[in-house]
N, C-alpha and C. Protein backbone atom coordinates (compact mmCIF):
# COMPACT_ATOMS: atom_id res chain seq x y z
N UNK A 1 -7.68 11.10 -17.57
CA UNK A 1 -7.41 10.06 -16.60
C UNK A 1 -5.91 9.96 -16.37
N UNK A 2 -5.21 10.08 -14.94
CA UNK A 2 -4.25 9.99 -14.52
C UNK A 2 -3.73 8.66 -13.39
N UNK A 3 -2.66 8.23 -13.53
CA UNK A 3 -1.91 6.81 -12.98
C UNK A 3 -1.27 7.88 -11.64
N UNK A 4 -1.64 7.74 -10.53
CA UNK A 4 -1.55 8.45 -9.82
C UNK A 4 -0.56 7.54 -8.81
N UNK A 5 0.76 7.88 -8.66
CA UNK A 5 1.95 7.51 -7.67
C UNK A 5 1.68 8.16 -6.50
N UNK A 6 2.01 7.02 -5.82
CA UNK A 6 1.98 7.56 -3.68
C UNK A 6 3.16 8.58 -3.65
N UNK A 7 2.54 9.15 -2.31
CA UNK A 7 3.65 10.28 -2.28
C UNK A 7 4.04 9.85 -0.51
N UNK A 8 5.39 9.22 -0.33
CA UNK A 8 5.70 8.45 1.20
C UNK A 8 6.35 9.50 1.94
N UNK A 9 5.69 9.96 3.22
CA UNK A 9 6.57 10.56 4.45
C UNK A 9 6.49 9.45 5.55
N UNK A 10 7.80 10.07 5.85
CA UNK A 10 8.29 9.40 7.30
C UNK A 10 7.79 10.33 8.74
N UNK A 11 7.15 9.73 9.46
CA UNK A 11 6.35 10.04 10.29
C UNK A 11 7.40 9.68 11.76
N UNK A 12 7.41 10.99 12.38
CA UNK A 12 8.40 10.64 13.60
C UNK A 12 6.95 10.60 14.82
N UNK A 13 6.75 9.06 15.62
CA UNK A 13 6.80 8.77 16.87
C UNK A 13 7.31 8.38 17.89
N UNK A 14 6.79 8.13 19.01
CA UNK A 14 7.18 7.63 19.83
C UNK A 14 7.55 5.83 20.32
N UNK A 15 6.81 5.39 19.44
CA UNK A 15 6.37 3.87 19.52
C UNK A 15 6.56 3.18 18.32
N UNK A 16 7.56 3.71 17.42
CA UNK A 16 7.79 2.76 16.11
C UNK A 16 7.89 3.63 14.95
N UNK A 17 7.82 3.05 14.01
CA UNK A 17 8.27 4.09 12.50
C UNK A 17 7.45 3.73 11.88
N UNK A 18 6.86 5.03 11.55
CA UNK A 18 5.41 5.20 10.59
C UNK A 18 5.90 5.53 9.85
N UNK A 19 4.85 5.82 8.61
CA UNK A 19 5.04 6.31 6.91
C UNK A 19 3.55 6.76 6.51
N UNK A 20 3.73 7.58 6.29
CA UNK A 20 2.31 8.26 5.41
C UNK A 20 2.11 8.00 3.59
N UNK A 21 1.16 7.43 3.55
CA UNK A 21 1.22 6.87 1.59
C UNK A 21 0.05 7.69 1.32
N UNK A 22 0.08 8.94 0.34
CA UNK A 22 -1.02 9.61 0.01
C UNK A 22 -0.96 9.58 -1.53
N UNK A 23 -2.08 9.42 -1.86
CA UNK A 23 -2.25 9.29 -3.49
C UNK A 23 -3.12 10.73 -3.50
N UNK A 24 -2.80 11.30 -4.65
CA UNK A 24 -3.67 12.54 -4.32
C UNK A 24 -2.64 13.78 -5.04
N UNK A 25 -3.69 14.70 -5.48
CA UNK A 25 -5.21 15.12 -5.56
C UNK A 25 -5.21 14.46 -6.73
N UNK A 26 -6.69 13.50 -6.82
CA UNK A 26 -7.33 12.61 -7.71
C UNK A 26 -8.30 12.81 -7.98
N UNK A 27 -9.22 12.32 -9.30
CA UNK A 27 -10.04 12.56 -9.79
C UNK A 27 -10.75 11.03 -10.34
N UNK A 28 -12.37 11.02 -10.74
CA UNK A 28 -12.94 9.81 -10.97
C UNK A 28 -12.27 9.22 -12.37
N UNK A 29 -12.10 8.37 -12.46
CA UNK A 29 -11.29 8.05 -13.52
C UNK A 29 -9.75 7.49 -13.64
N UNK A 30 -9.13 8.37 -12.12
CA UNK A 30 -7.78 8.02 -12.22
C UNK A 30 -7.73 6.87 -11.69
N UNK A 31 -6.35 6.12 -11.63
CA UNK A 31 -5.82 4.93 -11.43
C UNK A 31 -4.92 5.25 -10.42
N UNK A 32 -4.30 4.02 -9.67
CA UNK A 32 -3.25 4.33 -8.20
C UNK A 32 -1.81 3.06 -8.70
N UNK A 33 -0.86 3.59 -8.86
CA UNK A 33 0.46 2.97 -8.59
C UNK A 33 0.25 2.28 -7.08
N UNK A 34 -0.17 0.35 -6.70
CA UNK A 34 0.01 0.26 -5.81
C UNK A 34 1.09 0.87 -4.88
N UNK A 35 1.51 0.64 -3.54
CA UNK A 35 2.20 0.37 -2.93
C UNK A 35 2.64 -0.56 -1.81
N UNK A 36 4.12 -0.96 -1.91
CA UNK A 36 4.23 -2.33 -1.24
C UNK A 36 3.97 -2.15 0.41
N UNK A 37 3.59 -3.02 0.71
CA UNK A 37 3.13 -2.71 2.14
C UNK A 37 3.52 -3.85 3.18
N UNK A 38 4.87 -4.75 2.78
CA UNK A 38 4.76 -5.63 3.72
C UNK A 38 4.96 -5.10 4.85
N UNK A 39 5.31 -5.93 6.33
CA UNK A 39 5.54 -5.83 7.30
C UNK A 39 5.06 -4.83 8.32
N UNK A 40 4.02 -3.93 7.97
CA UNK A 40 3.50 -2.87 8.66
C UNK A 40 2.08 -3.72 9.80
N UNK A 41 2.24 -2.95 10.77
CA UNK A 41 1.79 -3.72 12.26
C UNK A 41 0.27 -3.22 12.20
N UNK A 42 -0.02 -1.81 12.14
CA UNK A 42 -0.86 -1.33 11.75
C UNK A 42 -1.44 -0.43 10.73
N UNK A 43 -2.90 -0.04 10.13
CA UNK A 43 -2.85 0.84 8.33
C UNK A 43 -4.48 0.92 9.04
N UNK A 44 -4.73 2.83 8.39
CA UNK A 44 -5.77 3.18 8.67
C UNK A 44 -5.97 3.99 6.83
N UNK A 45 -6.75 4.10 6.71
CA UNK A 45 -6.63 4.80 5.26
C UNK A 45 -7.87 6.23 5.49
N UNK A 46 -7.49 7.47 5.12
CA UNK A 46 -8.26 8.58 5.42
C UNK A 46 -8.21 9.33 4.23
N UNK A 47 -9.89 9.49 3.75
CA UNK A 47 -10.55 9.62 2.31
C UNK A 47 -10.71 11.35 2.49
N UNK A 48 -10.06 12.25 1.62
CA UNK A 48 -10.95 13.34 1.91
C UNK A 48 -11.54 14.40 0.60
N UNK A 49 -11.82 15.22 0.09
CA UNK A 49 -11.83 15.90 -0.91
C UNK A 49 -13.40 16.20 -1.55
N UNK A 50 -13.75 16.00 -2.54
CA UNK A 50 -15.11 16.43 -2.96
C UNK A 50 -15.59 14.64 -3.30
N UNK A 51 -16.14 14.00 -3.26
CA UNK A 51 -16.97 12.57 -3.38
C UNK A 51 -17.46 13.11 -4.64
N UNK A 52 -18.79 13.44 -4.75
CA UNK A 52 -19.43 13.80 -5.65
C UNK A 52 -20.57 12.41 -5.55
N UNK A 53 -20.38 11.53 -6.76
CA UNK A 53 -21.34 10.28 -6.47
C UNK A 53 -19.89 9.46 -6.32
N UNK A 54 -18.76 9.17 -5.80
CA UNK A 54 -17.42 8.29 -6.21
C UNK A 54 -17.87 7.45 -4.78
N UNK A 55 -17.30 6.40 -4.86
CA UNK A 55 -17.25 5.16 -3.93
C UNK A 55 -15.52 5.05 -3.77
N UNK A 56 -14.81 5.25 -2.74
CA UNK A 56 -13.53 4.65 -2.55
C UNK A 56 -13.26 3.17 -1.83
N UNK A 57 -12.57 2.33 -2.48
CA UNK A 57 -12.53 0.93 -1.90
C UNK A 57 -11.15 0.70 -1.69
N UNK A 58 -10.43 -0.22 -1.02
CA UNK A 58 -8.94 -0.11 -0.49
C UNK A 58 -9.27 -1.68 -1.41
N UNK A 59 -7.97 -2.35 -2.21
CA UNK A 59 -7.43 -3.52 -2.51
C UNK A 59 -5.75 -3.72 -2.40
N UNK A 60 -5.66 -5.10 -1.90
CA UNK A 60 -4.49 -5.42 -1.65
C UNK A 60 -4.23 -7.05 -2.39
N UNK A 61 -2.97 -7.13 -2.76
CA UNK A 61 -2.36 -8.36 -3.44
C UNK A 61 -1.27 -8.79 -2.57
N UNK A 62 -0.92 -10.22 -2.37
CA UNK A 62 0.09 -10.53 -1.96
C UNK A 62 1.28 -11.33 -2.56
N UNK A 63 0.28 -10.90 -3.95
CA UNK A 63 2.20 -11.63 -5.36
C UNK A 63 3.32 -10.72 -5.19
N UNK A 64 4.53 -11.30 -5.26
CA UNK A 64 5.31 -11.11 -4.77
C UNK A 64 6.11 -10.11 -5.94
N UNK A 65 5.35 -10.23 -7.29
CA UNK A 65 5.85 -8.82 -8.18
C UNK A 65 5.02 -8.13 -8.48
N UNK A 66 5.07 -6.93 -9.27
CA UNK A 66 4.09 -5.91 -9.07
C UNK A 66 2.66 -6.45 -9.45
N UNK A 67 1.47 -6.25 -8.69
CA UNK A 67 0.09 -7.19 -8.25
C UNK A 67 -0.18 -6.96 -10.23
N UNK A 68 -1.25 -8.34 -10.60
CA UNK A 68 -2.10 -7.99 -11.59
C UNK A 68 -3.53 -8.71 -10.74
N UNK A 69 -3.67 -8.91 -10.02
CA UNK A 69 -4.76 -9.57 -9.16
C UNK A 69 -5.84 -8.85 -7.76
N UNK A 70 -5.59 -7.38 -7.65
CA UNK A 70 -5.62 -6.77 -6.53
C UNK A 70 -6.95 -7.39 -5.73
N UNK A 71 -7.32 -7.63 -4.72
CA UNK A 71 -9.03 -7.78 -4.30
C UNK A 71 -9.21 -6.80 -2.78
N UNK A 72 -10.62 -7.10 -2.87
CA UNK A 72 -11.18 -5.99 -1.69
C UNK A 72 -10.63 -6.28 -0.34
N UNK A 73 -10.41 -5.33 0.56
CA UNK A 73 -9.76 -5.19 1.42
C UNK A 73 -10.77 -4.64 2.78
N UNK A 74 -10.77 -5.37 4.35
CA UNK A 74 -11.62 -5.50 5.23
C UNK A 74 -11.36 -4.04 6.00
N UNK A 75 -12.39 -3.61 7.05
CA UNK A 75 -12.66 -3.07 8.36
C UNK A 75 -12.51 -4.07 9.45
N UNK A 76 -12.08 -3.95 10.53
CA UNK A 76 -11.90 -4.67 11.76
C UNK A 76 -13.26 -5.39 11.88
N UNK A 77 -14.50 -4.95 11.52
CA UNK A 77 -15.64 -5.76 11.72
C UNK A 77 -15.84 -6.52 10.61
N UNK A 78 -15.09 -6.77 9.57
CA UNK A 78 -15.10 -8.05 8.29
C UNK A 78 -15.84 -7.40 7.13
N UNK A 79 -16.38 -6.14 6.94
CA UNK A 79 -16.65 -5.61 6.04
C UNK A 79 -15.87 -4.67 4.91
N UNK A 80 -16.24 -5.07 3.69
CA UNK A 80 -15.09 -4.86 2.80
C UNK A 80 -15.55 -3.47 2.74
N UNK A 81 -14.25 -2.28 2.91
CA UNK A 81 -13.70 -0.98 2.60
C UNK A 81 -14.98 0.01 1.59
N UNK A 82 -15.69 0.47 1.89
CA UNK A 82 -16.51 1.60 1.18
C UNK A 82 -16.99 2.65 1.58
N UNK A 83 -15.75 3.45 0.86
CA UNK A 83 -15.76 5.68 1.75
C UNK A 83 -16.57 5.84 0.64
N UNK A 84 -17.47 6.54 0.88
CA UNK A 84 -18.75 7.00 0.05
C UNK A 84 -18.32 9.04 0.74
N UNK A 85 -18.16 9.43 2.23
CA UNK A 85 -17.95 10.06 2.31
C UNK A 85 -16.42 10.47 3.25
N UNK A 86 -15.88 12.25 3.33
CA UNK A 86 -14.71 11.87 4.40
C UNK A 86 -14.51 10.71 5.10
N UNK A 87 -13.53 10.42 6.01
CA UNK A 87 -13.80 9.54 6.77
C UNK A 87 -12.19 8.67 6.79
N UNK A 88 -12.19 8.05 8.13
CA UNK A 88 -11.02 7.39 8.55
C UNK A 88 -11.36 5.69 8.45
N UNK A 89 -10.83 4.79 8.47
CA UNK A 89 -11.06 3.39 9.00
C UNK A 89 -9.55 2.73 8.55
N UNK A 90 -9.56 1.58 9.51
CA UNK A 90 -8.81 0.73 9.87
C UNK A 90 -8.94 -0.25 8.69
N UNK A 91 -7.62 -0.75 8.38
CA UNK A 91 -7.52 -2.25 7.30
C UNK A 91 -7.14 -3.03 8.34
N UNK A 92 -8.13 -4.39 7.79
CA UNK A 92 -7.34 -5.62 8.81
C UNK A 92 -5.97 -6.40 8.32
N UNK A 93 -6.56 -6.32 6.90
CA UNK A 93 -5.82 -7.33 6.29
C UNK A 93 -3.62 -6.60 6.06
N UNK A 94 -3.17 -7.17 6.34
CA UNK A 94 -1.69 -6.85 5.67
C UNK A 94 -1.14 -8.02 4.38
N UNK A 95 -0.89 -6.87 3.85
CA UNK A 95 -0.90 -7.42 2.28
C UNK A 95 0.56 -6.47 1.78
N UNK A 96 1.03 -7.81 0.78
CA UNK A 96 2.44 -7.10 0.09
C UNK A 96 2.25 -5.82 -0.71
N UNK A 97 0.91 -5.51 -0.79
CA UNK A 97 0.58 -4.44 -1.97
C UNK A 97 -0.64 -3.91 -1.44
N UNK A 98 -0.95 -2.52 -1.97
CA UNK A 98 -2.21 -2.30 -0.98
C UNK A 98 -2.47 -0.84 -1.92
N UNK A 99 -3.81 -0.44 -2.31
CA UNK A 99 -3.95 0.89 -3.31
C UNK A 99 -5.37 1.08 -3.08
N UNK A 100 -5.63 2.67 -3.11
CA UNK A 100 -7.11 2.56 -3.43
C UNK A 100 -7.55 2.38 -4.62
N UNK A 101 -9.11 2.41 -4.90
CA UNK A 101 -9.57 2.53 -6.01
C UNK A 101 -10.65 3.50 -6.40
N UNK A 102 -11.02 3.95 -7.16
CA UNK A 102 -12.10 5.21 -7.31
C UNK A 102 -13.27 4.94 -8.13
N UNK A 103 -14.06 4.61 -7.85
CA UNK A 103 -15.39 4.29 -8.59
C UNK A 103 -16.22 5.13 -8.77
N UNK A 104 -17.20 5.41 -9.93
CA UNK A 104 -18.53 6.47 -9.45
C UNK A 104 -18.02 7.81 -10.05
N UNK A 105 -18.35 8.76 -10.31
CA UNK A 105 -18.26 10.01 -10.95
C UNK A 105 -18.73 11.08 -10.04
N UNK A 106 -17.91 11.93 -10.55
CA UNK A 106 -17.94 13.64 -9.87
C UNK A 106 -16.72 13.56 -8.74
N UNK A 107 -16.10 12.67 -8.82
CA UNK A 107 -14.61 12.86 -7.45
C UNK A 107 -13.54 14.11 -8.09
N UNK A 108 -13.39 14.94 -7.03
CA UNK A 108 -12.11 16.13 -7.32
C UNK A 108 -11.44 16.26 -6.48
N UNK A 109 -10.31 16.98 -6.72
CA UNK A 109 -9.68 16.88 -5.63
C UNK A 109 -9.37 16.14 -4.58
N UNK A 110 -9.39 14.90 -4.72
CA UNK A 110 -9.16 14.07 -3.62
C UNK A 110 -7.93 13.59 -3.09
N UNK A 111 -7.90 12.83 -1.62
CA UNK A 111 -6.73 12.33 -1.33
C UNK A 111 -6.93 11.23 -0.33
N UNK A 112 -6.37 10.40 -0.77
CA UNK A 112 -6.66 8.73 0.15
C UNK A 112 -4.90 8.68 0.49
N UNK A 113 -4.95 9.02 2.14
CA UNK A 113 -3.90 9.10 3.02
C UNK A 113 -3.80 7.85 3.60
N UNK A 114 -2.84 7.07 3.69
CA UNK A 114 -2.72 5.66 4.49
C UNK A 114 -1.57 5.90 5.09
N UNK A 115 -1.72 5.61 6.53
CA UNK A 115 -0.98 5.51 7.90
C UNK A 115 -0.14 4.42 7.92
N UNK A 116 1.12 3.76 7.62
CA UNK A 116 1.42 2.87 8.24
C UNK A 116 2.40 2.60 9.50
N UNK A 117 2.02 2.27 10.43
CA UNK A 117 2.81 1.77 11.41
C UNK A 117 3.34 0.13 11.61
N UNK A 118 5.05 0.47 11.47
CA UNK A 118 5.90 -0.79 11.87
C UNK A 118 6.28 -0.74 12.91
N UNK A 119 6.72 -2.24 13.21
CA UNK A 119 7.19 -2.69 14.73
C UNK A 119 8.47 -2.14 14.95
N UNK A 120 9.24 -2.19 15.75
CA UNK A 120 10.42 -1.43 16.30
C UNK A 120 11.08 -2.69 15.95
């Protein structure tokens, strides 16, 4: 079992300054070094790698030092975050802290990519 740190690129657009937060390549068992996430306008999070039986869930904290409280984190339609397979979706919520989590057994190789876009 590995404590798995984001790995941040700076994303050049047209319409504001993005950042890419990828935790990855992960396995069932490992753990995620949140990351702080204030002020970002929009966050999509994109699951990919082998599942196996693993459940991925997005949690976010908004204490203001590093989270011990994290909780589940929404889809635009109010349903809390569960990649069972690939797959893209939208977070509603913006939160000072924000990480996935890995549940369930047989996950390899994986990587939970989060998009963020700030305002200009």
């Amino acid at each position: 079992m590995a404590v798995i740190a984001p790995t941040i690129t700076t994303l050049e657009t047209l319409y504001g300054h993005a950042h890419q937060v990828s935790w990855g390549p992960f396995a069932a068992g490992d753990t995620f070094t949140p990351y702080p996430n204030p002020g970002s306008a929009d966050r999509s999070i994109h699951v990919f790698g082998t599942f196996g039986a693993s459940t991925i869930t997005v949690v976010g904290s908004n204490e203001t030092a590093t989270p011990t409280s994290m909780v589940a984190l929404h889809d635009p339609s109010g349903t809390a975050i569960s990649i069972t397979a690939a797959g893209i979706t939208q977070i509603s919520e913006v939160t000072n802290w924000i990480a996935p989590v890995c549940t369930g057994g047989a996950a390899s190789g994986m990587t939970a990519a989060l998009v963020i876009r700030r305002p200009l």
